[in-house]
Protein backbone atom coordinates (compact mmCIF):
# COMPACT_ATOMS: atom_id res chain seq x y z
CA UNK A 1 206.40 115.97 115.94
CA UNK A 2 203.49 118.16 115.99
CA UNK A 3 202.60 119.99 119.65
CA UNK A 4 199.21 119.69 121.04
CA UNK A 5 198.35 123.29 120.12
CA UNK A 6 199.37 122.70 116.88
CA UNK A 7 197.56 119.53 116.21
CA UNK A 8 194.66 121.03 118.09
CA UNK A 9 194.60 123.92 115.42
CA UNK A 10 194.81 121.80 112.73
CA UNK A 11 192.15 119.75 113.59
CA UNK A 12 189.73 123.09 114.28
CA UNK A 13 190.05 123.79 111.03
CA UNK A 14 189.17 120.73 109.49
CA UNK A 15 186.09 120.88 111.60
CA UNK A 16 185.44 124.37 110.44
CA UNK A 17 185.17 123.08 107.02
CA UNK A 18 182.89 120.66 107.87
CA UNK A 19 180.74 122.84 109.51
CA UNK A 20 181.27 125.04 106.85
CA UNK A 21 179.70 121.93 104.54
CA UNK A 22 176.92 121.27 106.52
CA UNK A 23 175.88 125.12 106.73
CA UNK A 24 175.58 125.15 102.74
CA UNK A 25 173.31 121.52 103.47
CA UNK A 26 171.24 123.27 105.57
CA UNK A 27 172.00 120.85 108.18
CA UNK A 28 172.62 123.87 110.62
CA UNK A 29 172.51 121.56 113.80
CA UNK A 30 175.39 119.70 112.44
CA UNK A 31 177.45 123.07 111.54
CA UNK A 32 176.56 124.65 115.01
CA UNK A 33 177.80 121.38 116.90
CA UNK A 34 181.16 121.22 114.38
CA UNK A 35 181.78 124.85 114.88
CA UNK A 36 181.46 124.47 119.01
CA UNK A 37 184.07 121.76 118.93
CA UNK A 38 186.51 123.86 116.86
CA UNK A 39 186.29 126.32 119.00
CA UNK A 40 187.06 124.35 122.14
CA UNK A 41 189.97 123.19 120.26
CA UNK A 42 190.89 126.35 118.82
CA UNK A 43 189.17 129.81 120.40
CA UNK A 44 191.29 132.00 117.55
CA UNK A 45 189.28 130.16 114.77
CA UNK A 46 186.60 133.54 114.41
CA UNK A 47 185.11 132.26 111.06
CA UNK A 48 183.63 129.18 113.57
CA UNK A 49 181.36 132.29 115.34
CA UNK A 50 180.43 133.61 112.43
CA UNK A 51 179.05 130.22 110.80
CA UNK A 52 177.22 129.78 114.04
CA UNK A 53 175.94 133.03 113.34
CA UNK A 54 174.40 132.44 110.01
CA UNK A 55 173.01 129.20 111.24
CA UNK A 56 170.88 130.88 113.83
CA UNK A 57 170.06 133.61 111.04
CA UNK A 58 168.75 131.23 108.96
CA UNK A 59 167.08 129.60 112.30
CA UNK A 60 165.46 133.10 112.46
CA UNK A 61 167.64 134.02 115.66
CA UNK A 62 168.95 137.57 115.03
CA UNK A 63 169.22 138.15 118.41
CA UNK A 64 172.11 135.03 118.65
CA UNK A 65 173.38 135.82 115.23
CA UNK A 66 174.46 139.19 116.15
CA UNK A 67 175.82 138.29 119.22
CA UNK A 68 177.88 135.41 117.23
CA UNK A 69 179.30 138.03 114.64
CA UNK A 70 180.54 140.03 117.31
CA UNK A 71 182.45 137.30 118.80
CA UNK A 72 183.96 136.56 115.85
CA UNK A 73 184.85 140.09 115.35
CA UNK A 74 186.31 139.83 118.93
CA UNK A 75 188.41 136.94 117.92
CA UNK A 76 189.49 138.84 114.14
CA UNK A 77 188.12 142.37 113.31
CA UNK A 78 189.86 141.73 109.86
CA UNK A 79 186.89 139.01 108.84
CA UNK A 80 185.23 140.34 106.37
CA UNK A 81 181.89 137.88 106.34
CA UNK A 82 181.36 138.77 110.25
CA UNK A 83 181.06 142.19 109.49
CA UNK A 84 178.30 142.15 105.97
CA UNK A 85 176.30 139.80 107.91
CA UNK A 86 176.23 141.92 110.92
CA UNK A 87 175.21 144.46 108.96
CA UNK A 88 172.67 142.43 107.44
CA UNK A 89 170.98 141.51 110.48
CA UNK A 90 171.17 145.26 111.59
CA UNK A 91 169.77 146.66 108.28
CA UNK A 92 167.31 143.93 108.41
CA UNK A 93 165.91 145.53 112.35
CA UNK A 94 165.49 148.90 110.92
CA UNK A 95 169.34 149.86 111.98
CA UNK A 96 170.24 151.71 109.63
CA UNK A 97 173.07 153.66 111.51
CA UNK A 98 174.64 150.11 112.85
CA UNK A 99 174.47 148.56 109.41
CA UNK A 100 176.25 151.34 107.96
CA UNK A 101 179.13 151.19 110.42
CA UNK A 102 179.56 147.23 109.67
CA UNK A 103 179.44 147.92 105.64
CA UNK A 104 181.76 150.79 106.13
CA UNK A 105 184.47 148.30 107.79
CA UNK A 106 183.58 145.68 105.04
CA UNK A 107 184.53 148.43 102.22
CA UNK A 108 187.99 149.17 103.66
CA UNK A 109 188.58 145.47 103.63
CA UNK A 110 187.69 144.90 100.61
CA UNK A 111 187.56 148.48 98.87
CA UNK A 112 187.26 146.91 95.30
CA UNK A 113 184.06 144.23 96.25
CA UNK A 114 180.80 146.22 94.48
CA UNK A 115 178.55 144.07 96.84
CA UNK A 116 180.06 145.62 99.97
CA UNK A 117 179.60 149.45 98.09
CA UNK A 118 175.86 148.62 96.80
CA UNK A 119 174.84 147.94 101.09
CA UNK A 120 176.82 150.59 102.25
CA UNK A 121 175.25 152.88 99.78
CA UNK A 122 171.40 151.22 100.70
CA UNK A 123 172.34 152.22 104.29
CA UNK A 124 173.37 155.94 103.47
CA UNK A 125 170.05 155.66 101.16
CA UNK A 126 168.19 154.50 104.26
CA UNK A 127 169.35 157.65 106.47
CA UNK A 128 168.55 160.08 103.50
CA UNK A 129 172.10 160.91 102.93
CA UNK A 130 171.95 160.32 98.96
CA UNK A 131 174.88 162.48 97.84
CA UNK A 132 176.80 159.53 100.12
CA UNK A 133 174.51 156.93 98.28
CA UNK A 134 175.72 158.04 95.02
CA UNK A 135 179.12 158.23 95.87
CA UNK A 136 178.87 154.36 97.18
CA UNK A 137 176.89 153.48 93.35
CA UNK A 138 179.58 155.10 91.56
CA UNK A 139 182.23 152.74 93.77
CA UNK A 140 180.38 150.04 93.01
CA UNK A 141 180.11 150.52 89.48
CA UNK A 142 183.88 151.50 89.14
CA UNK A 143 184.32 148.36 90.85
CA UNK A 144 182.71 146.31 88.60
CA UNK A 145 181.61 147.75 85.01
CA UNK A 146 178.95 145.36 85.26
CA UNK A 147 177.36 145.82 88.41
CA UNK A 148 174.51 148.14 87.27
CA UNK A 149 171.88 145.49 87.79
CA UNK A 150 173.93 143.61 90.79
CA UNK A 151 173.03 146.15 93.55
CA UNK A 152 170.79 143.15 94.96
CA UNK A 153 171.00 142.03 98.78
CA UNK A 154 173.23 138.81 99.04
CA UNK A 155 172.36 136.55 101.89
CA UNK A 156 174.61 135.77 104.62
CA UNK A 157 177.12 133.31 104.18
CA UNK A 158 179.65 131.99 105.98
């Protein structure tokens, strides 16, 4: 027999993905409320912050999206998502500095994803640091022969 905690954790996830479901409807109420009740059931489950996170992005709430991609952070640094939309919403204030810190993190998660390289090296491009630019464009290419014509902003997801 299954504990409480157990049972609890299971059925957190299942939520998740059903938040998860109605985040990709656009029925961001629905995903928000889903992703709440997972995380009363389970607090650990970080992905839940960050698809209440892109909900309120796509609600137009940076100011609540960042400080839901930090929670989730808080729960798993290791998240990748958290950390490109972070740096989305940062990038997207005029933070250069901040969104280069969060696409730095996503590249050493995933050192061989081109779309992680291609922000980090928009960031570097933003703070005039284009020998650092370069070196992200040759990543990303090396990455993926053919992501020449992919260096193109990809929106937040959860």
């Amino acid at each position: 027999m299954k504990s409480k905690k157990s049972r609890d954790a299971c059925h957190a996830q299942k939520l998740l993905r059903r938040a998860l479901g109605y985040e990709e409807l656009g029925q961001l109420e629905k995903a928000i409320d889903c992703s709440t009740k997972a995380l009363k059931l389970d607090p650990t489950v970080g992905r839940a912050w960050n698809c209440i996170g892109v909900c309120h992005s796509k609600q137009g709430d940076d100011t609540k999206a960042i400080e839901c991609y930090m929670r989730a952070l808080e729960v798993d640094p290791r998240l990748l998502r958290p950390w490109v939309n972070l740096g989305n919403r940062y990038r997207s204030r005029g933070a250069p500095r901040a969104a280069l810190f969060c696409y730095a993190e996503a590249t050493t998660l995933t050192p061989t994803e081109p779309e992680e390289w291609a922000m980090k090296g928009e960031a570097f491009r933003a703070l005039n640091q284009e020998a650092e630019a370069r070196r992200c464009v040759e990543e990303q290419e090396r990455t993926s022969p053919n992501s020449r014509t992919a260096n193109k902003r990809p929106h937040e997801s959860a």
